[in-house]
C-alpha atoms as a PDB file:
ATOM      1  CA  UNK A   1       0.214 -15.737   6.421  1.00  0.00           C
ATOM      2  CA  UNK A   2       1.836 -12.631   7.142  1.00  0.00           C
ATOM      3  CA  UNK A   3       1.809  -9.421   5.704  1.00  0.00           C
ATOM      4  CA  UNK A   4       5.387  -8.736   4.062  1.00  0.00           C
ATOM      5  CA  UNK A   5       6.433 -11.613   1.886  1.00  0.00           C
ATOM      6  CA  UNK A   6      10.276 -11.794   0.008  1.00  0.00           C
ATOM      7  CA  UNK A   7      10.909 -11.797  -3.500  1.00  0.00           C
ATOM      8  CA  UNK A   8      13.409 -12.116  -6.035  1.00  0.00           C
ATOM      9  CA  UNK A   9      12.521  -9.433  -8.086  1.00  0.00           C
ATOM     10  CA  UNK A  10      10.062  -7.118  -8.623  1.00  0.00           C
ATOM     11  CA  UNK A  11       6.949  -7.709 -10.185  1.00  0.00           C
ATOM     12  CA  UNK A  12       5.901  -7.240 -13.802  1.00  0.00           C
ATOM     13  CA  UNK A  13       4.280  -4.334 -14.287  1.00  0.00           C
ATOM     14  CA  UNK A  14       3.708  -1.873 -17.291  1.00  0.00           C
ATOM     15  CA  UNK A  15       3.038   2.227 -17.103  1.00  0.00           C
ATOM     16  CA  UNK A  16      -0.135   3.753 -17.718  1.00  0.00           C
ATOM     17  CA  UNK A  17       0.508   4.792 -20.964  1.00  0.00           C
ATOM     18  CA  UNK A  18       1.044   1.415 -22.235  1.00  0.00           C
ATOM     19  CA  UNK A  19      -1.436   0.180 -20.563  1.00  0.00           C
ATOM     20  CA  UNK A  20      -3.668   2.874 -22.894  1.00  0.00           C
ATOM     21  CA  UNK A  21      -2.045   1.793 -25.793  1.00  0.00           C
ATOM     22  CA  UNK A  22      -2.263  -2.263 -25.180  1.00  0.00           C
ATOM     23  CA  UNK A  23      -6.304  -1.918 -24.086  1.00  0.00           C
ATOM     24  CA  UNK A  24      -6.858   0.615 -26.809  1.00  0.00           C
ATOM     25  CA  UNK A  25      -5.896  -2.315 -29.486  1.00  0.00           C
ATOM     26  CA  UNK A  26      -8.142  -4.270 -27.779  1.00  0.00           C
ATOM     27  CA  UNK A  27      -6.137  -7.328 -26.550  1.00  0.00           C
ATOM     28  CA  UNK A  28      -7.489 -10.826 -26.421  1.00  0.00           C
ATOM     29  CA  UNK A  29      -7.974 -10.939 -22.514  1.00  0.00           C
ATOM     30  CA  UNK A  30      -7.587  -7.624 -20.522  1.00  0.00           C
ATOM     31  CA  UNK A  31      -6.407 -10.306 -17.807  1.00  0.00           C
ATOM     32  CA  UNK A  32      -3.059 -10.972 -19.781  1.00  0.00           C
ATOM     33  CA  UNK A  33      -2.255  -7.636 -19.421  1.00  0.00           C
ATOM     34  CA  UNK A  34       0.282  -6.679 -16.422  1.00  0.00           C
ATOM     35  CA  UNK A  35      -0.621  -4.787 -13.394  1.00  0.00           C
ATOM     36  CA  UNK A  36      -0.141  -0.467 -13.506  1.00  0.00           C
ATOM     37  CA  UNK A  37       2.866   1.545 -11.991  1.00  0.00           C
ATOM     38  CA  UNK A  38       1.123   4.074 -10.495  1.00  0.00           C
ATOM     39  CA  UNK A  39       4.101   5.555  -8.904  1.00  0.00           C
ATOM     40  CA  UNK A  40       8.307   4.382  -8.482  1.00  0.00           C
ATOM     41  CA  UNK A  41      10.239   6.453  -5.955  1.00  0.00           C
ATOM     42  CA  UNK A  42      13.997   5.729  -5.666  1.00  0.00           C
ATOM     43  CA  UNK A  43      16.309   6.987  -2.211  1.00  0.00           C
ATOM     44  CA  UNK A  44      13.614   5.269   0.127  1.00  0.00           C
ATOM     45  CA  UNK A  45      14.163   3.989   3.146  1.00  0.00           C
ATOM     46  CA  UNK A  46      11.873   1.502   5.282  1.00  0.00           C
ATOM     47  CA  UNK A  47      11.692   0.647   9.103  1.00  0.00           C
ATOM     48  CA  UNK A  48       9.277  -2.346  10.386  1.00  0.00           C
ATOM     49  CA  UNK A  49       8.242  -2.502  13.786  1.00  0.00           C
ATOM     50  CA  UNK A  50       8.048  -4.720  15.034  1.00  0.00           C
ATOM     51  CA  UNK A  51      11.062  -5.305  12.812  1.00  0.00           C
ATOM     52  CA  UNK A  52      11.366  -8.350   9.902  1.00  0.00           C
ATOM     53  CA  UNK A  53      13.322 -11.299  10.434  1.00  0.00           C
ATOM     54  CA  UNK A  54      16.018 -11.716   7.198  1.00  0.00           C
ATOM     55  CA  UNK A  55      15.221  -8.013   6.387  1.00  0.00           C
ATOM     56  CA  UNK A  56      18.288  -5.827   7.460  1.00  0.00           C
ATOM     57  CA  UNK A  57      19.196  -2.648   8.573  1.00  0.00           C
ATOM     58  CA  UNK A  58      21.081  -2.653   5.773  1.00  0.00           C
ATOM     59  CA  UNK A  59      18.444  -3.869   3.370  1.00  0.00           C
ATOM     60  CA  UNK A  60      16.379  -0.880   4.802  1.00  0.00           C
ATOM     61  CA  UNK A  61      18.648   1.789   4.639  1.00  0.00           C
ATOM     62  CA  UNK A  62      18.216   2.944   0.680  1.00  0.00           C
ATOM     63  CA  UNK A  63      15.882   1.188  -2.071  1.00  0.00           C
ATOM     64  CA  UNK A  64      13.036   1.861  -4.706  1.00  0.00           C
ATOM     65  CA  UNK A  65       9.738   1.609  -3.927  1.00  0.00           C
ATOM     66  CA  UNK A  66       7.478   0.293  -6.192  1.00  0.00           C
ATOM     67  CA  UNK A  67       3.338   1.456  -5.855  1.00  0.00           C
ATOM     68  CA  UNK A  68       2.102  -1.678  -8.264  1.00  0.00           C
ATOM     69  CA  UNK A  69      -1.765  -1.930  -8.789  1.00  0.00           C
ATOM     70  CA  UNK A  70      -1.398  -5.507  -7.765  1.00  0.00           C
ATOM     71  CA  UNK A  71       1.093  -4.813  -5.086  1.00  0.00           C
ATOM     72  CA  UNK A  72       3.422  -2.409  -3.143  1.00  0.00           C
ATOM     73  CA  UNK A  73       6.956  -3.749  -3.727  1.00  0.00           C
ATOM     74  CA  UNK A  74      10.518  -2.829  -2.635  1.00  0.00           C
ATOM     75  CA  UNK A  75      13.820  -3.381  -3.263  1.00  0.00           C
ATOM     76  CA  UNK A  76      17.232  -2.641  -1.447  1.00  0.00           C
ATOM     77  CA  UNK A  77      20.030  -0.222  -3.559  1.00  0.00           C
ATOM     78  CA  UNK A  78      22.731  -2.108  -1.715  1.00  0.00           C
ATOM     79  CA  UNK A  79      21.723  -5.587  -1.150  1.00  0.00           C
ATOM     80  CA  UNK A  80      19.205  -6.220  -3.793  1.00  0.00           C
ATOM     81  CA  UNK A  81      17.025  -7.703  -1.200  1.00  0.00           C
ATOM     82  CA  UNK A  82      13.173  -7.290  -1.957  1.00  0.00           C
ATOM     83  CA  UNK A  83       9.591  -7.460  -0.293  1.00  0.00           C
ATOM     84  CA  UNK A  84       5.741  -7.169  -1.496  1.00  0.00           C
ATOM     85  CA  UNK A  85       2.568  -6.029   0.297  1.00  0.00           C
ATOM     86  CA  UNK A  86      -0.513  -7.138  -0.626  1.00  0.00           C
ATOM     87  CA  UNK A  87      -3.045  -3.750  -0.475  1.00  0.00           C
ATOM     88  CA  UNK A  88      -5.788  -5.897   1.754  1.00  0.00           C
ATOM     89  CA  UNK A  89      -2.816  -6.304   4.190  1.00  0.00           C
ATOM     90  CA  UNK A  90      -2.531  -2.647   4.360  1.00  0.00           C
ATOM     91  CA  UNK A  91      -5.439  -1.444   6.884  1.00  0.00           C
ATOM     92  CA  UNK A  92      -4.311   1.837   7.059  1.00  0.00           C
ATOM     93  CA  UNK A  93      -1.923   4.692   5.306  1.00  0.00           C
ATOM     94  CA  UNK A  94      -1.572   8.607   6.208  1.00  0.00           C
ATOM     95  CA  UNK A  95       1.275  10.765   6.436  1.00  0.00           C
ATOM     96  CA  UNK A  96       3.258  11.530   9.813  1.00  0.00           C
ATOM     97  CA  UNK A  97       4.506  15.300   9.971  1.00  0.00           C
ATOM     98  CA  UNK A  98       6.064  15.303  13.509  1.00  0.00           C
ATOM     99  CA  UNK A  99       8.954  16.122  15.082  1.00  0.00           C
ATOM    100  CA  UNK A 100      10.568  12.517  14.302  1.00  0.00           C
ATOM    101  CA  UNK A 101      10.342  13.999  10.618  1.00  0.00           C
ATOM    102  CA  UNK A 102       8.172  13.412   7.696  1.00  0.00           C
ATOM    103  CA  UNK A 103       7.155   9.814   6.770  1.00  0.00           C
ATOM    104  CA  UNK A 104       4.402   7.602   5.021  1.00  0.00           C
ATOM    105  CA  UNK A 105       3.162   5.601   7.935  1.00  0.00           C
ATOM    106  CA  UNK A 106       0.734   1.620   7.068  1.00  0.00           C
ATOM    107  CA  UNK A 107      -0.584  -0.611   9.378  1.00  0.00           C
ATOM    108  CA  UNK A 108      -0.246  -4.130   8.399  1.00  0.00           C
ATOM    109  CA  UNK A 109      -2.380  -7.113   9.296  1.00  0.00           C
ATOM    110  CA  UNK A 110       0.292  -9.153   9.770  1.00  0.00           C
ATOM    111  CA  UNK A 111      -2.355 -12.386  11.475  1.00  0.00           C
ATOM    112  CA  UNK A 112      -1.827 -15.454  10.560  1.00  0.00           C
ATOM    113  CA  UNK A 113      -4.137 -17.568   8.342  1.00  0.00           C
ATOM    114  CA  UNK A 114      -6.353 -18.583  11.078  1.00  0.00           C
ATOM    115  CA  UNK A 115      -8.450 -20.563   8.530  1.00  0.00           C
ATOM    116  CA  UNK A 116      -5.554 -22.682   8.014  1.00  0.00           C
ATOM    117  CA  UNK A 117      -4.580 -23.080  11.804  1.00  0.00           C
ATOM    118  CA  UNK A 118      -7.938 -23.589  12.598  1.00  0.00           C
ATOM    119  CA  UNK A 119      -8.067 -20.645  15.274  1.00  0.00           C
ATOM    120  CA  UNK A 120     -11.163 -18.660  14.679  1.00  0.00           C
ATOM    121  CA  UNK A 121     -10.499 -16.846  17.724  1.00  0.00           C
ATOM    122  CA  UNK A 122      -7.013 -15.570  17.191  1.00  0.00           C
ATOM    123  CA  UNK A 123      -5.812 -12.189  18.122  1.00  0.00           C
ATOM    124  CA  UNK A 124      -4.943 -10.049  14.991  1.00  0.00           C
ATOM    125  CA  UNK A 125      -1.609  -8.840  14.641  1.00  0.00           C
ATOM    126  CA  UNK A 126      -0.564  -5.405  13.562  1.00  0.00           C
ATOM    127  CA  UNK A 127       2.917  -4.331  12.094  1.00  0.00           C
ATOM    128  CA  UNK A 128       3.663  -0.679  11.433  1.00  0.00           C
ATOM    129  CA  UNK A 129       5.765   0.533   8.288  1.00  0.00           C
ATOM    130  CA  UNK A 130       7.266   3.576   7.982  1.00  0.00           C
ATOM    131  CA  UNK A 131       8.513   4.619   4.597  1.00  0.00           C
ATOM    132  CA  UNK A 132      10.657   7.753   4.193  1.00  0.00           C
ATOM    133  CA  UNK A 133      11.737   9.150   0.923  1.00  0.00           C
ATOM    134  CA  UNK A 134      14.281  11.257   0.075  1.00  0.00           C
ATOM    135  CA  UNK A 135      13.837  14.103  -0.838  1.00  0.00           C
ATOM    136  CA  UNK A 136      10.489  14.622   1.140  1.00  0.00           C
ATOM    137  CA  UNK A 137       7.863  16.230  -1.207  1.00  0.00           C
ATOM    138  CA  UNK A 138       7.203  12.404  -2.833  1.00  0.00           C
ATOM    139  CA  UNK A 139       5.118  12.036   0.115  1.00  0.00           C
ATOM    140  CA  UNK A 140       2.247  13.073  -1.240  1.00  0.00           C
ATOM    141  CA  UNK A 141       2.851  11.531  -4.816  1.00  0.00           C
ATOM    142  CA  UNK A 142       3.342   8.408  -2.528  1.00  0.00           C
ATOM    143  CA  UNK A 143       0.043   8.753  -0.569  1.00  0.00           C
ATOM    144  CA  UNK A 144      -2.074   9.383  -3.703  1.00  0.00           C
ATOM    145  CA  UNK A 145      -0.977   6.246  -5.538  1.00  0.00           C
ATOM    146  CA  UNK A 146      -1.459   4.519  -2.159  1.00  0.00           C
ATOM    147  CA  UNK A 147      -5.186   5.791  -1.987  1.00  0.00           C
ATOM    148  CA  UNK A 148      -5.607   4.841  -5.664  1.00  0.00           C
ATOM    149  CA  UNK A 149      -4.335   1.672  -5.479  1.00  0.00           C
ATOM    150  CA  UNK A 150      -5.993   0.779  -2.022  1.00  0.00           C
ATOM    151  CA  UNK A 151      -9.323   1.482  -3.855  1.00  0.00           C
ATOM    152  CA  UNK A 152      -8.284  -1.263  -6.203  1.00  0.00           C
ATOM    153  CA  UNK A 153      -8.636  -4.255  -3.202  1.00  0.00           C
ATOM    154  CA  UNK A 154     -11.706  -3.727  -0.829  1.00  0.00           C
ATOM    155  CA  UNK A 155     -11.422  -5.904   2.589  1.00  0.00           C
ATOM    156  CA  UNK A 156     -13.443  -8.902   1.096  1.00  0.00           C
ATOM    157  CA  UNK A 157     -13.653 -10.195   4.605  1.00  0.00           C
ATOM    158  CA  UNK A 158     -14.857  -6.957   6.183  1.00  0.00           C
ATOM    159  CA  UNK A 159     -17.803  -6.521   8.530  1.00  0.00           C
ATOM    160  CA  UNK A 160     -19.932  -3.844   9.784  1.00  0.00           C
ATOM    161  CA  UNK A 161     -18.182  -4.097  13.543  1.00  0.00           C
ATOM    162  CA  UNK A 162     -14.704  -3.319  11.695  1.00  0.00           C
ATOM    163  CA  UNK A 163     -16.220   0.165  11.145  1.00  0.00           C
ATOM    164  CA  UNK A 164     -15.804   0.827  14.734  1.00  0.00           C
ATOM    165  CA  UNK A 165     -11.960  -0.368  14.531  1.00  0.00           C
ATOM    166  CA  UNK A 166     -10.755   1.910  11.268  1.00  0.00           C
ATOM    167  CA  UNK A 167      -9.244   4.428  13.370  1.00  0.00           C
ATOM    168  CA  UNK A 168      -8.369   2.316  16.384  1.00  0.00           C
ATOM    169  CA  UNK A 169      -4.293   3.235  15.887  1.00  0.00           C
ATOM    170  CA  UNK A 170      -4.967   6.766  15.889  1.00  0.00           C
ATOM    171  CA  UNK A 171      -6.620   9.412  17.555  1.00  0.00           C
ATOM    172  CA  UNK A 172      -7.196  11.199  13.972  1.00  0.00           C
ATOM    173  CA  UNK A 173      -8.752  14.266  16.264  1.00  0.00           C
ATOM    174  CA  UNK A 174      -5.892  14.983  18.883  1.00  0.00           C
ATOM    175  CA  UNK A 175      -3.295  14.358  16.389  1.00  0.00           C
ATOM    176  CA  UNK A 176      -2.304  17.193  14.062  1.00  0.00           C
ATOM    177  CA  UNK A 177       0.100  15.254  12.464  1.00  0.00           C
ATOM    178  CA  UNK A 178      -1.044  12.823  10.279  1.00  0.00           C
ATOM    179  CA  UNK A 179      -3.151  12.723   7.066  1.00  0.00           C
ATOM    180  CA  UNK A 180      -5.019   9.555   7.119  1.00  0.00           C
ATOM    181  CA  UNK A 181      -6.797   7.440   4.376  1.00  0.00           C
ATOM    182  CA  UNK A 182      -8.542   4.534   5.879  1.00  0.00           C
ATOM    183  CA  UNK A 183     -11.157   3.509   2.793  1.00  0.00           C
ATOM    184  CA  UNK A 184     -14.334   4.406   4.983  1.00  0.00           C
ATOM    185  CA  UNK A 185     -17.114   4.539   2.657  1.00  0.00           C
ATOM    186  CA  UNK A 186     -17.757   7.698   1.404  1.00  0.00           C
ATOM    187  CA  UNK A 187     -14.340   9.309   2.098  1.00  0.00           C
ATOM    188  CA  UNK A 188     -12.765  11.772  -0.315  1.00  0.00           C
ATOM    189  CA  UNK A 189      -9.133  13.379   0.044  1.00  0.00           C
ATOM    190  CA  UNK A 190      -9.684  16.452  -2.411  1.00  0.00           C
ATOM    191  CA  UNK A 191      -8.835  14.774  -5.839  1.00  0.00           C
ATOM    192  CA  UNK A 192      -7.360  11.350  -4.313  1.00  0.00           C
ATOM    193  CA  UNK A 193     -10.997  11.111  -2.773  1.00  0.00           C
ATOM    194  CA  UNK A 194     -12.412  12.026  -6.649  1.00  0.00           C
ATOM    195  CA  UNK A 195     -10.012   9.454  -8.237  1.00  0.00           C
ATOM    196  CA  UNK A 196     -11.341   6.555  -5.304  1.00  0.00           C
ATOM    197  CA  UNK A 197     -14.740   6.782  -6.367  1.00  0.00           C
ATOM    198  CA  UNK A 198     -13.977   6.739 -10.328  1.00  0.00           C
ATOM    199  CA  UNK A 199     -12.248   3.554  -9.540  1.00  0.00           C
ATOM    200  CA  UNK A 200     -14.944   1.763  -7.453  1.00  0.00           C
ATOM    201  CA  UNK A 201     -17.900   2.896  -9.778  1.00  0.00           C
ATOM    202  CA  UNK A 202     -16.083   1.903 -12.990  1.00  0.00           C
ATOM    203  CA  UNK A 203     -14.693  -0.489 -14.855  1.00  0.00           C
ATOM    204  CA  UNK A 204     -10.851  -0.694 -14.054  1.00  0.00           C
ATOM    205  CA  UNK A 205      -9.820   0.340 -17.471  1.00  0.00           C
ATOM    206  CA  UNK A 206     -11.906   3.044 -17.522  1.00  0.00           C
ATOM    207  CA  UNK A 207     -10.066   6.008 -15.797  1.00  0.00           C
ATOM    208  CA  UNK A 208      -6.977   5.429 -17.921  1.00  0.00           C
END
């Protein structure tokens, strides 16, 4: 199964102040209720490489991003075209300030479902996203709800020899220009680090 999948339109979703009203009446299942915004940027563009079959240049050239709790979600100003990400898909997030310009840069398991091809052994597959906003000071906004949201989906599948691999893209070190966030245990980014741990120690509805 790969990591990008199309939809027709983008999910339902609520913001998070009526997500505090609806759980402060104390709804019949908290499950009924839709997934947060945590953060909607419009004049975005996107590049995949390698790139997406049926997804454009043109379909990447201007569109709203959507940072969902349940998913990361885009769709194209011109073409109406749209795509989700599933945050357990996303190994990897951090801002690129170099001379190409500045960017939100994800790695993307994009392996197939080797349960369901019966190929234990397959190679994973990585796809990088780039997503560029205009103007650029929503990269940060961007990031945060990112981190937040990442916090949401731990790697269910994980394993202690992965630990070794969380920086394997990037030499964090000898590269000045990016800011990463990779999940490692115990990781804080100043108040996007703070806001991690209030998610993973508490209930979900609790930092609202």
């Amino acid at each position: 199964m790969t990591a990008v999948t199309f939809i027709d339109a983008i999910p339902n979703h609520i913001s998070v102040e009526e997500h505090r009203i609806l759980t402060g009446a104390t709804p019949a299942s908290f499950a009924d209720i839709p997934p947060v915004l945590r953060h909607k940027v419009q004049d975005v563009s996107v590049a995949f490489d390698p790139p997406i079959v049926g997804f454009s240049e043109e379909d990447s050239a201007r569109g709203t991003l959507y940072i969902i709790e349940s998913v990361l979600a885009y769709q194209s100003s011109t073409t109406g075209r749209a795509f989700q990400i599933e945050y357990p898909s996303i190994t990897l997030h951090a801002i690129s300030r170099g001379e190409s310009g500045p960017f939100v840069y994800c790695q993307l398991d994009d392996s197939p479902a080797t349960a369901a091809d019966g190929d234990e052994d397959a190679e994973p597959r990585m796809r990088e996203l780039s997503l560029t906003p205009q103007p650029s000071d929503s990269l940060d906004p961007i990031f945060e709800a990112l981190s937040i949201c990442a916090s949401l989906h731990p790697d269910l599948q994980g394993s202690d020899d992965d630990d070794a691999d969380d920086d394997a893209f990037i030499d964090i070190e000898n590269s000045g220009e990016f800011e990463v966030f990779t999940g490692a245990e115990g990781e804080e980014l100043s108040e996007v680090g703070r806001v991690r741990s209030d998610f993973v120690n508490n209930s979900r509805y609790q930092p609202y």
